[in-house]
N, C-alpha and C. Protein backbone atom coordinates (compact mmCIF):
# COMPACT_ATOMS: atom_id res chain seq x y z
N UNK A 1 0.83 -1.20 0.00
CA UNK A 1 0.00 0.00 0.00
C UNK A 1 0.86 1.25 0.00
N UNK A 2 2.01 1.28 0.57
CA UNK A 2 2.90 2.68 0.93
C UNK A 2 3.42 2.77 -0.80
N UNK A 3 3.96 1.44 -1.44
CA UNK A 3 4.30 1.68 -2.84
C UNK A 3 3.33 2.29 -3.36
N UNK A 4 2.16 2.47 -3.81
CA UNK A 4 1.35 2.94 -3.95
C UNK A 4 1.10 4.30 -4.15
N UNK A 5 0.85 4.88 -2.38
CA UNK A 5 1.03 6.02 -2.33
C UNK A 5 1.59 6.45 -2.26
N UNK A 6 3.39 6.46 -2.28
CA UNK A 6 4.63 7.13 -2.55
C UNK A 6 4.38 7.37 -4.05
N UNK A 7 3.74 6.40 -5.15
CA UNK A 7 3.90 6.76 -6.32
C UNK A 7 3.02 7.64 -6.93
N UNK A 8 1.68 8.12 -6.18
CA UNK A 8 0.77 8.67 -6.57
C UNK A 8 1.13 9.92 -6.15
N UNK A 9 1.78 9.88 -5.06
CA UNK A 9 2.46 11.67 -4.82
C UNK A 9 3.33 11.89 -5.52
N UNK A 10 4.11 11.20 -6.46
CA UNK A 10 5.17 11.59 -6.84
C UNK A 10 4.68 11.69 -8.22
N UNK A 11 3.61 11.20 -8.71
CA UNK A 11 2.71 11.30 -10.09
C UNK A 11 2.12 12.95 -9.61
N UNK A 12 1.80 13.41 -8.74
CA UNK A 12 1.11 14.50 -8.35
C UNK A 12 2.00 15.34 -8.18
N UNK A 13 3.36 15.35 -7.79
CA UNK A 13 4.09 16.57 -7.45
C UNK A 13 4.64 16.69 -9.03
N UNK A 14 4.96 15.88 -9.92
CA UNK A 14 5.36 15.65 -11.14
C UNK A 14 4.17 16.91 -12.27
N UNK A 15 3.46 16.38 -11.85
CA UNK A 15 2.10 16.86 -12.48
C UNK A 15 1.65 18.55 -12.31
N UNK A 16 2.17 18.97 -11.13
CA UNK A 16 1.99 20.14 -10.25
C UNK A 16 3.18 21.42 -10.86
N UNK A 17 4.14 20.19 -10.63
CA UNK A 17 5.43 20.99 -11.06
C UNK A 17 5.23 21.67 -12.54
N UNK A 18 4.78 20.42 -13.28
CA UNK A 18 4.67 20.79 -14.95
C UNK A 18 3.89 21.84 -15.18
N UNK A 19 2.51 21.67 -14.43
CA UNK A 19 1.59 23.21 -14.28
C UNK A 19 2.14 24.37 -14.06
N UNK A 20 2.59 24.26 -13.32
CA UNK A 20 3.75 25.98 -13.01
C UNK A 20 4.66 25.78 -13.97
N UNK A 21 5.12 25.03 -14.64
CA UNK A 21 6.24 25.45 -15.65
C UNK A 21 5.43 25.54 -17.31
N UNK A 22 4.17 25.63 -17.46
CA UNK A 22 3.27 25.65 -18.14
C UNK A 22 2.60 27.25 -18.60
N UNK A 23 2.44 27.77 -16.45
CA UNK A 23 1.69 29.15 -16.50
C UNK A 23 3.30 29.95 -16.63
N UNK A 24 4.00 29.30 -16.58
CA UNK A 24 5.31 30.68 -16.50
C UNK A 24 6.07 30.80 -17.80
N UNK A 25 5.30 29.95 -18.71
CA UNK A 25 5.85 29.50 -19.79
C UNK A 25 4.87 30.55 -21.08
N UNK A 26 3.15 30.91 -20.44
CA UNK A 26 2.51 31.51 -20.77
C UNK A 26 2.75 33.06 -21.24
N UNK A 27 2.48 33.24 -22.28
CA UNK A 27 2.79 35.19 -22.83
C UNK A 27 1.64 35.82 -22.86
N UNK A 28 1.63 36.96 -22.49
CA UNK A 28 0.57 38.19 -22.21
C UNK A 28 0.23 38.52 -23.30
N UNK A 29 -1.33 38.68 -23.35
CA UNK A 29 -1.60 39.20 -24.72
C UNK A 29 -1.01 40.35 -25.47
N UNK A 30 -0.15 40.82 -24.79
CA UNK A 30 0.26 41.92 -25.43
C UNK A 30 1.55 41.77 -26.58
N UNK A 31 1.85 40.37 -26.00
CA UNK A 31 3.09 39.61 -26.73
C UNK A 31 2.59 39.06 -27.88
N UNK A 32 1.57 38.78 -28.12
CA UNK A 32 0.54 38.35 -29.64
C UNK A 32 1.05 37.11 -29.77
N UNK A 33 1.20 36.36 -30.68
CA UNK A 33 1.69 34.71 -31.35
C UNK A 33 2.77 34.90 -30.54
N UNK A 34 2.89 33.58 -30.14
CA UNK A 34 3.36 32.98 -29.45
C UNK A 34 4.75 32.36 -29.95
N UNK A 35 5.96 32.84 -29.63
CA UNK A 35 7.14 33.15 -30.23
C UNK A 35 8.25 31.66 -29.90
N UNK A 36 9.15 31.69 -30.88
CA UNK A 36 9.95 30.11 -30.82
C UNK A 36 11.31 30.96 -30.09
N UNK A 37 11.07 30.23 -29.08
CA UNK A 37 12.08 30.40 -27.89
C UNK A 37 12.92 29.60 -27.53
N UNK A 38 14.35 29.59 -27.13
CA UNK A 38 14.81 28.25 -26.84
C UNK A 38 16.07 29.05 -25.67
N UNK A 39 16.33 27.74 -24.75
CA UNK A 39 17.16 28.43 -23.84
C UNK A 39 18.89 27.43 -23.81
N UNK A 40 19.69 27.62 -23.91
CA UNK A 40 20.91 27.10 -23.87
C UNK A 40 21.57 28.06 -22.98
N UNK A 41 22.71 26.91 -22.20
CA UNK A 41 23.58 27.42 -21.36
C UNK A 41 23.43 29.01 -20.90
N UNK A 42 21.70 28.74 -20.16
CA UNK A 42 21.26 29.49 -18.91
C UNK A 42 20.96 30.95 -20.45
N UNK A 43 20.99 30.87 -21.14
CA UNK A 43 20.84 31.87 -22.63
C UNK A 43 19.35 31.88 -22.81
N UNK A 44 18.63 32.38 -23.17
CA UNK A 44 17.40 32.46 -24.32
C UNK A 44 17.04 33.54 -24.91
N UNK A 45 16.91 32.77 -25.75
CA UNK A 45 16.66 33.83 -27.20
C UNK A 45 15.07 33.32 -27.79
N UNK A 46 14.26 34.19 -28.24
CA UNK A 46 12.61 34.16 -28.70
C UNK A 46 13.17 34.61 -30.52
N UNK A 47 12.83 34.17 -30.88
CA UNK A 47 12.45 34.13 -32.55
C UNK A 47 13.58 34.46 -33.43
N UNK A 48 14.04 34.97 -34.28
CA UNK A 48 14.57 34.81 -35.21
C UNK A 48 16.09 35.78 -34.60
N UNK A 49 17.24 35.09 -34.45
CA UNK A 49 18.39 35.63 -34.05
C UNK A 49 19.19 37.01 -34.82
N UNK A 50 19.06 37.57 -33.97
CA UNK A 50 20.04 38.46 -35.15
C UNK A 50 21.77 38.33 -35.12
N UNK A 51 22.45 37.80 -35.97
CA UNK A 51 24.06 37.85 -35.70
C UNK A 51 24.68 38.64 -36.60
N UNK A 52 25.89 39.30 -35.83
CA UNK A 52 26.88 39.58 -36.89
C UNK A 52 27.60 38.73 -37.47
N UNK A 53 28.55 39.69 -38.28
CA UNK A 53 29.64 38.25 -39.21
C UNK A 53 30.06 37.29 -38.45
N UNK A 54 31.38 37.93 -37.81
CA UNK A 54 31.64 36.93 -36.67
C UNK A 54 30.38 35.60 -35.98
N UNK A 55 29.74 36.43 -35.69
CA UNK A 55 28.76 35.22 -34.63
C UNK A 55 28.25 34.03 -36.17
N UNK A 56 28.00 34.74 -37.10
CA UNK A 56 27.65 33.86 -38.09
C UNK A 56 28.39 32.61 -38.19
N UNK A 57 29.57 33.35 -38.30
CA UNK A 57 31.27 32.37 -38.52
C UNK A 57 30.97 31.56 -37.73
N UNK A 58 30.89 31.95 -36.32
CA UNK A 58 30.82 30.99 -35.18
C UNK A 58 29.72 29.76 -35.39
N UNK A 59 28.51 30.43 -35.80
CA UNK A 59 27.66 29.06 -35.99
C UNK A 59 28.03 27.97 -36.76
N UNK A 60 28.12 28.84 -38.36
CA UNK A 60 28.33 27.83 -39.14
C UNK A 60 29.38 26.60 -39.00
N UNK A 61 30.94 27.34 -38.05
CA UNK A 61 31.66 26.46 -37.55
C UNK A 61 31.03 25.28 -36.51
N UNK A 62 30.51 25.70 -35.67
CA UNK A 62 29.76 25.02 -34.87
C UNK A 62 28.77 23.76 -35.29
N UNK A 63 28.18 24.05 -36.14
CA UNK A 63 27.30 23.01 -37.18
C UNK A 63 28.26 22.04 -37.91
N UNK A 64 28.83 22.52 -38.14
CA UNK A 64 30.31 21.28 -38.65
C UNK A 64 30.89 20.56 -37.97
N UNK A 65 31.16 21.38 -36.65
CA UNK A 65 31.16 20.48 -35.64
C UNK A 65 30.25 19.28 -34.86
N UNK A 66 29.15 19.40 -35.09
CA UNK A 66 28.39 18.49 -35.06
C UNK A 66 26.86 19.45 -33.89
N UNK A 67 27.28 20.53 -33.79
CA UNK A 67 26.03 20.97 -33.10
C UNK A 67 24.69 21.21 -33.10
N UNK A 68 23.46 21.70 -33.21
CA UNK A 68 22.74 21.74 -34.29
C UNK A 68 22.41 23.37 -34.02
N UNK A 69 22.16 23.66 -35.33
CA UNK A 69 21.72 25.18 -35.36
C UNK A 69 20.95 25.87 -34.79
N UNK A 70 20.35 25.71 -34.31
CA UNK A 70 19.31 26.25 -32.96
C UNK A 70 20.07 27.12 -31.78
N UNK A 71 21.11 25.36 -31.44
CA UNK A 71 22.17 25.89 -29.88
C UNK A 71 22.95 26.55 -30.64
N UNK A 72 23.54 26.57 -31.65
CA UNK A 72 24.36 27.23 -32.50
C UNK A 72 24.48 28.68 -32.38
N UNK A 73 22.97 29.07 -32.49
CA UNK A 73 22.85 30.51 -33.16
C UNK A 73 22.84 31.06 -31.64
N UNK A 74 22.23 30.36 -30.53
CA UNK A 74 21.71 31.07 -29.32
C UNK A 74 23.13 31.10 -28.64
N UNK A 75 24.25 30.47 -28.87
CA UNK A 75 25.28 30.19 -28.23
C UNK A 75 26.66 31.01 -28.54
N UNK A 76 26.21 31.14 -29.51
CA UNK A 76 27.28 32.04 -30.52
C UNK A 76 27.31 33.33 -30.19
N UNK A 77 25.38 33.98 -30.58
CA UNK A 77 25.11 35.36 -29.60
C UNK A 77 25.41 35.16 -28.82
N UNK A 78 25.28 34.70 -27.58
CA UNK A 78 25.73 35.07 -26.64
C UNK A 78 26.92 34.97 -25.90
N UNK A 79 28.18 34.34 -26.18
CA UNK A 79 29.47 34.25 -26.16
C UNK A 79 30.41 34.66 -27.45
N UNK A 80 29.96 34.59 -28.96
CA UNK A 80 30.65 34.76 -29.83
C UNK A 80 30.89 36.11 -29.94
């Protein structure tokens, strides 16, 4: 019985947690469509990156390296 209910709280705190990372995840209408966001090494960036040359350089190197372009672009801004 304790297996049980150890697992049903832990289905519930699981469940609880995801809700708050759901409403904080939510944008104000004032933000309109709902924008492609992604977060790397503590970074985030919402929609379409802007880079200079350099940071460009940096991605495209990076993608050769085997990274994928997404962490690329967000990683580059923000350290390249």
């Amino acid at each position: 019985m304790k297996k049980v209910m150890t697992g049903a709280m832990i289905a519930a705190a699981v469940a609880l947690g995801g809700a708050g990372s759901a409403a904080a995840a939510q944008q104000s209408p004032e933000q309109g469509a709902r924008q492609d966001c992604r977060t790397y090494s503590s970074v985030t960036e919402c929609g379409k990156v802007q880079l200079n040359e350099k940071q460009r350089a940096c991605v495209t190197s990076s993608v050769q390296l085997g990274m994928t372009e997404r962490r690329a672009e967000v990683e580059c801004s923000a350290f390249g």
